[in-house]
PDB file of N, CA and C in Angstrom:
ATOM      1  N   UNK A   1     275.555  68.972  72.024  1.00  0.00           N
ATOM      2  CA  UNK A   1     274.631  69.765  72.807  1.00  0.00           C
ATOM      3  C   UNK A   1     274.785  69.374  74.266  1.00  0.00           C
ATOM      4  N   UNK A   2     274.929  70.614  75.423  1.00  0.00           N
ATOM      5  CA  UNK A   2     274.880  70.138  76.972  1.00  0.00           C
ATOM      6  C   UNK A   2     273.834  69.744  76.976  1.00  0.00           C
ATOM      7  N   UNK A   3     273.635  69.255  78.289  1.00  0.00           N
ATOM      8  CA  UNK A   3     272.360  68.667  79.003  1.00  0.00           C
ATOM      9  C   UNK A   3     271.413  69.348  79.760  1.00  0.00           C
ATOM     10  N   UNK A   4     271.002  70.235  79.850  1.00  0.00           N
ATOM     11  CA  UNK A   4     270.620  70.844  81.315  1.00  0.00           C
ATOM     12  C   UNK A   4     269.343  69.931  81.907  1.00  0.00           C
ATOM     13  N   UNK A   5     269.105  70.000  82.949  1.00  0.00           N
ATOM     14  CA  UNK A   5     267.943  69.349  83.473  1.00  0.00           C
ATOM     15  C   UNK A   5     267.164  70.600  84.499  1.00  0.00           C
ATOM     16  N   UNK A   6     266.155  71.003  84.300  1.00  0.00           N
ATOM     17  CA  UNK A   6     265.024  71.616  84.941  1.00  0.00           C
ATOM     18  C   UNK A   6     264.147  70.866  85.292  1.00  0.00           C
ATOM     19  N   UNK A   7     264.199  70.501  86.335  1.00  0.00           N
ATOM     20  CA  UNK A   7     263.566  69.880  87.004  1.00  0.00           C
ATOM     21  C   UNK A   7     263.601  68.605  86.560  1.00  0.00           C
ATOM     22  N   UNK A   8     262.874  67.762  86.005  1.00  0.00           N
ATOM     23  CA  UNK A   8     262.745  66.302  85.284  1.00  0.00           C
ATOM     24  C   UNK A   8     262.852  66.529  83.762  1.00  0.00           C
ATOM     25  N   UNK A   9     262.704  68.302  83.724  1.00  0.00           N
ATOM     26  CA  UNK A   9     262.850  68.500  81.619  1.00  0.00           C
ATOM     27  C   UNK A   9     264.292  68.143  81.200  1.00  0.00           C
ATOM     28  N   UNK A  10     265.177  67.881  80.786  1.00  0.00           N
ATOM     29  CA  UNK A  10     266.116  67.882  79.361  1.00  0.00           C
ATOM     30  C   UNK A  10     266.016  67.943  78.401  1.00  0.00           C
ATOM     31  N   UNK A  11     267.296  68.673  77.912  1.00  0.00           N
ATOM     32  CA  UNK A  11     267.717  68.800  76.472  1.00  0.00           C
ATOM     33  C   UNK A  11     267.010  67.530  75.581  1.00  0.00           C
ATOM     34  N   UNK A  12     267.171  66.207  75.988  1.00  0.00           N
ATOM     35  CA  UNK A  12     267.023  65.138  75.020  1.00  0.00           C
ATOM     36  C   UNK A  12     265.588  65.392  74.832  1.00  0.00           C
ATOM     37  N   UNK A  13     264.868  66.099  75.864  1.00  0.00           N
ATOM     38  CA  UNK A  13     263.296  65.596  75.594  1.00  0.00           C
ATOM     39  C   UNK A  13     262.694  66.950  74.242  1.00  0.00           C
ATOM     40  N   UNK A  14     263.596  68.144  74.527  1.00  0.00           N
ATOM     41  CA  UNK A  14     262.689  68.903  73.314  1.00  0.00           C
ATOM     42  C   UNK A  14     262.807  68.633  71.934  1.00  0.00           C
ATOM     43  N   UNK A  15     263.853  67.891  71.108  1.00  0.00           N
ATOM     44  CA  UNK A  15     263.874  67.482  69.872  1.00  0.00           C
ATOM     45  C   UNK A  15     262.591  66.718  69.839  1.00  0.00           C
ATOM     46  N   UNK A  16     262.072  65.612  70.685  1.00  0.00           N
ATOM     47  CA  UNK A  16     260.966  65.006  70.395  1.00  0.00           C
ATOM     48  C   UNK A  16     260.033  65.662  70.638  1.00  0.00           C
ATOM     49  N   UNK A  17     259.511  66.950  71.252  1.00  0.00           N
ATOM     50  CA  UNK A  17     258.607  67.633  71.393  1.00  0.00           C
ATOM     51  C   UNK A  17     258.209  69.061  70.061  1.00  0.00           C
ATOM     52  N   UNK A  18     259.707  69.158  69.595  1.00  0.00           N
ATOM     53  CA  UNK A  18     259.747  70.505  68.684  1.00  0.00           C
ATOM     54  C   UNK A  18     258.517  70.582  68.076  1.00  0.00           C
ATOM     55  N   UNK A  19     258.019  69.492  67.411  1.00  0.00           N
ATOM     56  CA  UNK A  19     256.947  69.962  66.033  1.00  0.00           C
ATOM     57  C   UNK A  19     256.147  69.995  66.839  1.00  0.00           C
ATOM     58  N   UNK A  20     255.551  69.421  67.717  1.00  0.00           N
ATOM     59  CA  UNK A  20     254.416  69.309  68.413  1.00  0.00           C
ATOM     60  C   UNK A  20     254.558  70.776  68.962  1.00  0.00           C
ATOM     61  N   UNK A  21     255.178  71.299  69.661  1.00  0.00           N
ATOM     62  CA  UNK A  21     255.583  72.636  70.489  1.00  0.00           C
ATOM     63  C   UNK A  21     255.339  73.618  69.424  1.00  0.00           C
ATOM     64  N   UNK A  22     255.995  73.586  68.218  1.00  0.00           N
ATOM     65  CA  UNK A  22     255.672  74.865  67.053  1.00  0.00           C
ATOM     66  C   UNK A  22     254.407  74.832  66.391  1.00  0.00           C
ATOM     67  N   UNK A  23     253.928  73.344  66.589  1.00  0.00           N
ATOM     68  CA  UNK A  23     252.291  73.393  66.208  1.00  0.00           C
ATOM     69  C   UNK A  23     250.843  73.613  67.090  1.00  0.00           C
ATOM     70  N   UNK A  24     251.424  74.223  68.122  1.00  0.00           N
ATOM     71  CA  UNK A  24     250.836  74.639  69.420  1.00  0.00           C
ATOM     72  C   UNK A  24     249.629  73.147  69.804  1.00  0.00           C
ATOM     73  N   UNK A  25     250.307  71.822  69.823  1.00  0.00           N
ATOM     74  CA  UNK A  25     249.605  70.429  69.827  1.00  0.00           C
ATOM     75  C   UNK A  25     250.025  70.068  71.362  1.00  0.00           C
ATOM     76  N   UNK A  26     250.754  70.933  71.797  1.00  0.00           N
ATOM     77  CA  UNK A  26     250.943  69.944  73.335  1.00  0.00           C
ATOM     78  C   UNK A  26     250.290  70.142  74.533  1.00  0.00           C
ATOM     79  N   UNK A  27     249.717  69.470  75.530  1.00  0.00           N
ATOM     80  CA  UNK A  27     249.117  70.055  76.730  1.00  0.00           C
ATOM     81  C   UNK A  27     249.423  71.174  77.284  1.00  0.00           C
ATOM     82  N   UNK A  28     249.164  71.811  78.174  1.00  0.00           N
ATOM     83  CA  UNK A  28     249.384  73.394  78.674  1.00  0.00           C
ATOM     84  C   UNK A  28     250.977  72.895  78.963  1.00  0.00           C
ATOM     85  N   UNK A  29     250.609  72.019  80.201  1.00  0.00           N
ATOM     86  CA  UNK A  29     251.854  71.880  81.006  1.00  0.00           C
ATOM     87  C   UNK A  29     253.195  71.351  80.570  1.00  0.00           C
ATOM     88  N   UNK A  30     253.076  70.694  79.416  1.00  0.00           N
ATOM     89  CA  UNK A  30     254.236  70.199  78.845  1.00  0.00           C
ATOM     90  C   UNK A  30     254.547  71.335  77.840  1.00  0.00           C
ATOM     91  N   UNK A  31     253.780  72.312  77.636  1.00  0.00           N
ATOM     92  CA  UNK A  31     253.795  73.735  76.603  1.00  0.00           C
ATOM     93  C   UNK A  31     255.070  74.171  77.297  1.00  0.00           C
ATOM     94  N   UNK A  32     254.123  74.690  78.674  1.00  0.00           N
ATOM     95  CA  UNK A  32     254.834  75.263  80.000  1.00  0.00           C
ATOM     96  C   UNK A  32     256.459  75.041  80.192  1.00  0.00           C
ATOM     97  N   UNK A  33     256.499  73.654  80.345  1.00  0.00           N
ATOM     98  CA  UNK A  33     258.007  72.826  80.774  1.00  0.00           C
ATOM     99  C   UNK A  33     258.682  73.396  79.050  1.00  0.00           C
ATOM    100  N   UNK A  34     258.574  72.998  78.220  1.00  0.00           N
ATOM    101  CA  UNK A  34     259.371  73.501  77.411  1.00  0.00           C
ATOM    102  C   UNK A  34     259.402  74.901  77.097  1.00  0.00           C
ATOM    103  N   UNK A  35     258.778  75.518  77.238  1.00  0.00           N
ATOM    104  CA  UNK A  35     258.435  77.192  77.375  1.00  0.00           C
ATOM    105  C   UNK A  35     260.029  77.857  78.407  1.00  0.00           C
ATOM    106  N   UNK A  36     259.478  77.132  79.530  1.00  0.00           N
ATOM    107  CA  UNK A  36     260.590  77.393  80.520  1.00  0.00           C
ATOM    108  C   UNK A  36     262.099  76.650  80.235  1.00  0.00           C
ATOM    109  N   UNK A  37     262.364  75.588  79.768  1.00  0.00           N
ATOM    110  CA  UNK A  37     263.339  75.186  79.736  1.00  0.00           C
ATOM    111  C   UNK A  37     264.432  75.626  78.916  1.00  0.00           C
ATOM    112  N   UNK A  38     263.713  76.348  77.309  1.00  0.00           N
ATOM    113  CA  UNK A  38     263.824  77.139  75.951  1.00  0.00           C
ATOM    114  C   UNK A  38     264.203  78.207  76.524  1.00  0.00           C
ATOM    115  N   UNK A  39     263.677  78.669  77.481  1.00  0.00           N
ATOM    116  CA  UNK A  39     264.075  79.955  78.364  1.00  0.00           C
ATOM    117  C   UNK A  39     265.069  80.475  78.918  1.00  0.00           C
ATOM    118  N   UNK A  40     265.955  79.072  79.401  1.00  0.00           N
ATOM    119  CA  UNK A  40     266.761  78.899  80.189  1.00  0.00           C
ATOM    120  C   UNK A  40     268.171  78.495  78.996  1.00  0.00           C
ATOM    121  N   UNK A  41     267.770  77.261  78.138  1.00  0.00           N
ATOM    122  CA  UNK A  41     268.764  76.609  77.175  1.00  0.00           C
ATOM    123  C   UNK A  41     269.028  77.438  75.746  1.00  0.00           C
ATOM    124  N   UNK A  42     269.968  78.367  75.484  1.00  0.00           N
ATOM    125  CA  UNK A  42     270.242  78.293  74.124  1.00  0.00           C
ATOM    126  C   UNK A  42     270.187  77.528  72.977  1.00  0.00           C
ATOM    127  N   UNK A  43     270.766  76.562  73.306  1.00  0.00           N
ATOM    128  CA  UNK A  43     270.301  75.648  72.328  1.00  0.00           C
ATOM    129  C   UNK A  43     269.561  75.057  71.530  1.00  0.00           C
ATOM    130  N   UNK A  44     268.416  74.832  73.019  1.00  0.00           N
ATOM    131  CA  UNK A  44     267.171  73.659  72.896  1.00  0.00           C
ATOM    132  C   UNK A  44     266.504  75.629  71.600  1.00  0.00           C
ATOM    133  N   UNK A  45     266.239  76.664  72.746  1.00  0.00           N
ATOM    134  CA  UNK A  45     265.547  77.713  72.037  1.00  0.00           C
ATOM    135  C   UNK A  45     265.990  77.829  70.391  1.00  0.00           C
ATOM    136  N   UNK A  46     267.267  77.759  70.005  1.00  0.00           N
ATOM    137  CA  UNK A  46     268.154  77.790  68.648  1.00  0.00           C
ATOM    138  C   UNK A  46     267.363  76.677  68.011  1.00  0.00           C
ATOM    139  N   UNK A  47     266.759  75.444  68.687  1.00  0.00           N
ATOM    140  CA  UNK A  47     266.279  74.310  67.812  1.00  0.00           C
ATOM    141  C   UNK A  47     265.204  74.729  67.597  1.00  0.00           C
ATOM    142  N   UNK A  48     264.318  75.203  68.754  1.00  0.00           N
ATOM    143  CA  UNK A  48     263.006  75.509  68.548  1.00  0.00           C
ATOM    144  C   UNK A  48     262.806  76.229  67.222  1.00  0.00           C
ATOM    145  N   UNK A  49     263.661  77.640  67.567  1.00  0.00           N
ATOM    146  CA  UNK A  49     263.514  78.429  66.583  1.00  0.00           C
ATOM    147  C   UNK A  49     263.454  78.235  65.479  1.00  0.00           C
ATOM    148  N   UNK A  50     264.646  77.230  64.907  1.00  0.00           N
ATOM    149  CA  UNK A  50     264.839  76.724  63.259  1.00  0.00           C
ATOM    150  C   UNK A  50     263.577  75.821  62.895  1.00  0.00           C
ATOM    151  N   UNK A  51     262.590  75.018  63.899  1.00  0.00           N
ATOM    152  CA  UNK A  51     261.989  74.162  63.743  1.00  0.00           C
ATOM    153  C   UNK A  51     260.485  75.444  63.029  1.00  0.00           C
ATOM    154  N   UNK A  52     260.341  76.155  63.834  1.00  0.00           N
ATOM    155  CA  UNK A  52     259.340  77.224  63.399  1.00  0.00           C
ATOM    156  C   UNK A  52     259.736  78.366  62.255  1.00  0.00           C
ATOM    157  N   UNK A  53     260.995  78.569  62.166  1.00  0.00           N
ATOM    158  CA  UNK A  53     261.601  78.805  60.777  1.00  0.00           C
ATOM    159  C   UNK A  53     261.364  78.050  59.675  1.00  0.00           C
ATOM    160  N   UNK A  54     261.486  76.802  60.032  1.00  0.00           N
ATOM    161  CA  UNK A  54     261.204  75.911  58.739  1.00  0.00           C
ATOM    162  C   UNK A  54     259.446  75.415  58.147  1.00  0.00           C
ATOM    163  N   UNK A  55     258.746  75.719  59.385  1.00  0.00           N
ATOM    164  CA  UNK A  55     257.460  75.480  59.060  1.00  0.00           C
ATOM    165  C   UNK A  55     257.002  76.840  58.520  1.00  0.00           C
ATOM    166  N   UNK A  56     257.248  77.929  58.637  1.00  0.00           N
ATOM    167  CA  UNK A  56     257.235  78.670  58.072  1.00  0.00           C
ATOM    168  C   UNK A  56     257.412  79.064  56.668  1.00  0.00           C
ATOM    169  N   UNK A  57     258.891  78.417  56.317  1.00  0.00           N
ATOM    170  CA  UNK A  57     259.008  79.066  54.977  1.00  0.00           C
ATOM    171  C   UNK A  57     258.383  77.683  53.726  1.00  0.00           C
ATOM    172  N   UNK A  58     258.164  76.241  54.829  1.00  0.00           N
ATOM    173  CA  UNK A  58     257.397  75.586  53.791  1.00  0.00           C
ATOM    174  C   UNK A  58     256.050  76.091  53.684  1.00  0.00           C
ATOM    175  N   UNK A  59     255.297  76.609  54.594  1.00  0.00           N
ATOM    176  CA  UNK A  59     253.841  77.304  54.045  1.00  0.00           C
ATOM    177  C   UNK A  59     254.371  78.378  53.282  1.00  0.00           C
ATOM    178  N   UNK A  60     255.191  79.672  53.364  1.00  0.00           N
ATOM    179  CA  UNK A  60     255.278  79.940  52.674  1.00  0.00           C
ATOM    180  C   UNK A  60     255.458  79.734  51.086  1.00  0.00           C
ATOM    181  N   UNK A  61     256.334  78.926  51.087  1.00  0.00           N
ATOM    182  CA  UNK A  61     256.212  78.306  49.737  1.00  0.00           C
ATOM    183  C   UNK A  61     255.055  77.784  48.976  1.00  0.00           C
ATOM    184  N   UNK A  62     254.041  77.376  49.683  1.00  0.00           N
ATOM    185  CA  UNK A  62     253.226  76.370  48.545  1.00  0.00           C
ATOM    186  C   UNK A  62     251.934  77.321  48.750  1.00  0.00           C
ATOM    187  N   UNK A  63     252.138  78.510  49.660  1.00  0.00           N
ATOM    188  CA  UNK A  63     251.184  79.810  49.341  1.00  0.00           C
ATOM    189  C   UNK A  63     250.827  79.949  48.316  1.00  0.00           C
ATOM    190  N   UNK A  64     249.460  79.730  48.034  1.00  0.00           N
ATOM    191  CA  UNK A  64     248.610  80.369  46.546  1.00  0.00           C
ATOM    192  C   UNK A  64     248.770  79.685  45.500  1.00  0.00           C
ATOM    193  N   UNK A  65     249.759  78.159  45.516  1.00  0.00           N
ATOM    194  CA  UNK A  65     250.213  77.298  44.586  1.00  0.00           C
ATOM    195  C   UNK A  65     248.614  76.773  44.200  1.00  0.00           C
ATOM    196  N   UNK A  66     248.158  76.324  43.377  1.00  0.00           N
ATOM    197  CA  UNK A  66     247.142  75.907  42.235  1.00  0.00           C
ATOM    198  C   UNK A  66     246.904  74.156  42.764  1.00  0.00           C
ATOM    199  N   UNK A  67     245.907  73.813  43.634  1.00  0.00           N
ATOM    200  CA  UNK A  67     246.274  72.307  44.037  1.00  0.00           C
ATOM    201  C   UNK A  67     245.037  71.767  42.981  1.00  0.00           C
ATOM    202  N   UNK A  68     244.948  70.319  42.168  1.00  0.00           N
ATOM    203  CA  UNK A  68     244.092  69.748  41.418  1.00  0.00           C
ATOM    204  C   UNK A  68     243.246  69.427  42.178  1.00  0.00           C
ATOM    205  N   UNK A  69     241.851  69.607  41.440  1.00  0.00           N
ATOM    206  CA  UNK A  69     240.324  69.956  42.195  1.00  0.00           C
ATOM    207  C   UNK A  69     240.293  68.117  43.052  1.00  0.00           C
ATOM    208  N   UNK A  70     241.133  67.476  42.452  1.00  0.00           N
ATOM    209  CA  UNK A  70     240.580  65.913  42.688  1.00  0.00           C
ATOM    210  C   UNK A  70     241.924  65.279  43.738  1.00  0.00           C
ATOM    211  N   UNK A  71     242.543  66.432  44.002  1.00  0.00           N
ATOM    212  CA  UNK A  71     243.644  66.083  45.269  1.00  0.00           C
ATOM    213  C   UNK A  71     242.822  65.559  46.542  1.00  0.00           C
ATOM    214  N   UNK A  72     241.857  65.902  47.254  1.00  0.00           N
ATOM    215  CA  UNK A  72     241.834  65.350  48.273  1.00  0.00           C
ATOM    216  C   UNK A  72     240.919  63.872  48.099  1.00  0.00           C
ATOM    217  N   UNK A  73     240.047  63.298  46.873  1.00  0.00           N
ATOM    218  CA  UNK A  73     239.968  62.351  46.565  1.00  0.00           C
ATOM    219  C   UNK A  73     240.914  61.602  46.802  1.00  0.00           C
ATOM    220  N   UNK A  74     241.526  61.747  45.651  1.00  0.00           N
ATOM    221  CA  UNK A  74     242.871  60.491  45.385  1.00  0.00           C
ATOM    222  C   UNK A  74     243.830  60.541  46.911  1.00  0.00           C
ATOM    223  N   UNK A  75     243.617  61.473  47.312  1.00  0.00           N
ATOM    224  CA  UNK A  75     244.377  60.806  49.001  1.00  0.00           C
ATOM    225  C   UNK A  75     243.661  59.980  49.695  1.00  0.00           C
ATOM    226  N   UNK A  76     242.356  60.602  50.163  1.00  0.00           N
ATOM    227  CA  UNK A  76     241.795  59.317  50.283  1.00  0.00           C
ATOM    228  C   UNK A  76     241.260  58.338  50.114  1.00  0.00           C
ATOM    229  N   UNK A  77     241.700  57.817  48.634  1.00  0.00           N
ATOM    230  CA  UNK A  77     241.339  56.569  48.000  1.00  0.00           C
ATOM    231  C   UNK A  77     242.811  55.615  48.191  1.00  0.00           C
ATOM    232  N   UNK A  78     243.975  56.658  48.308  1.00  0.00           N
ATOM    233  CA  UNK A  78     245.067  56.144  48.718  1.00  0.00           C
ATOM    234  C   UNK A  78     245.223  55.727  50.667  1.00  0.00           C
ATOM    235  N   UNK A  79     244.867  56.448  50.833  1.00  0.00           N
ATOM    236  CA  UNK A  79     244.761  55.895  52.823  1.00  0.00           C
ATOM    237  C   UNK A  79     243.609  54.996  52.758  1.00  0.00           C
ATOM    238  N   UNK A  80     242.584  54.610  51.949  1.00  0.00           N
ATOM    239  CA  UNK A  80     241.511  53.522  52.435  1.00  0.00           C
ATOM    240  C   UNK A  80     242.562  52.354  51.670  1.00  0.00           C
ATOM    241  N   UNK A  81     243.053  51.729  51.071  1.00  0.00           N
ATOM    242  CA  UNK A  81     243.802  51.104  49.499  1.00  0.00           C
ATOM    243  C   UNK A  81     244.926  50.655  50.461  1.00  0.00           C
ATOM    244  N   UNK A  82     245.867  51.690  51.452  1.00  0.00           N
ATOM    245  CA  UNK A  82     246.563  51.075  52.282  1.00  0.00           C
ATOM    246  C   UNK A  82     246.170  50.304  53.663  1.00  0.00           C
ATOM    247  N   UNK A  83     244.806  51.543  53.680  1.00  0.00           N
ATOM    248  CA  UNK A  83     244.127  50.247  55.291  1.00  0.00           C
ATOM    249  C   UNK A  83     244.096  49.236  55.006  1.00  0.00           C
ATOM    250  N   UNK A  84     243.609  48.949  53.973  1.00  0.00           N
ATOM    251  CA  UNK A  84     242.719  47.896  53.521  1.00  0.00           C
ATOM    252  C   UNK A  84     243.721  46.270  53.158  1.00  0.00           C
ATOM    253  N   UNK A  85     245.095  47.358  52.723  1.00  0.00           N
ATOM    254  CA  UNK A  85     246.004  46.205  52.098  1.00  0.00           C
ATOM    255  C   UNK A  85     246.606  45.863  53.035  1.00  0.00           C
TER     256      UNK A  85
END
């Protein structure tokens, strides 16, 4: 992958931003900087894209799947069990 730099953005920085960016979790302005940079980079946009492709077709998948009434118990009897240990 090239490098481009916009301003202080690079290529290296949107892989660590992707999920956060497709889960609409990042501040405006760092939204912004990768918004624009995706704009500009094929690439980085090609990553984005597959990254929101893929969150996609895993919700799709487990759509309407049947979860056991006592699933969110046992998770968190499992996250207190690891604090704890």
């Amino acid at each position: 992958m090239k490098v481009i730099s916009i301003g202080q953005f690079e290529c290296r920085e949107v892989p660590e931003l992707a999920d956060a960016f497709v889960d609409s979790e990042l501040l405006v302005e760092t939204n912004l900087r990768v918004l624009k940079h995706i704009h500009r980079c094929g690439d980085c946009r090609a990553f984005v894209e597959e990254k929101s492709r893929l969150k996609y077709l895993v919700q799709a998948s487990v759509k309407g799947l049947n979860v056991p009434r006592d699933l969110r118990g046992n998770i968190r009897e499992r996250i207190r069990s690891c604090a704890a240990g």
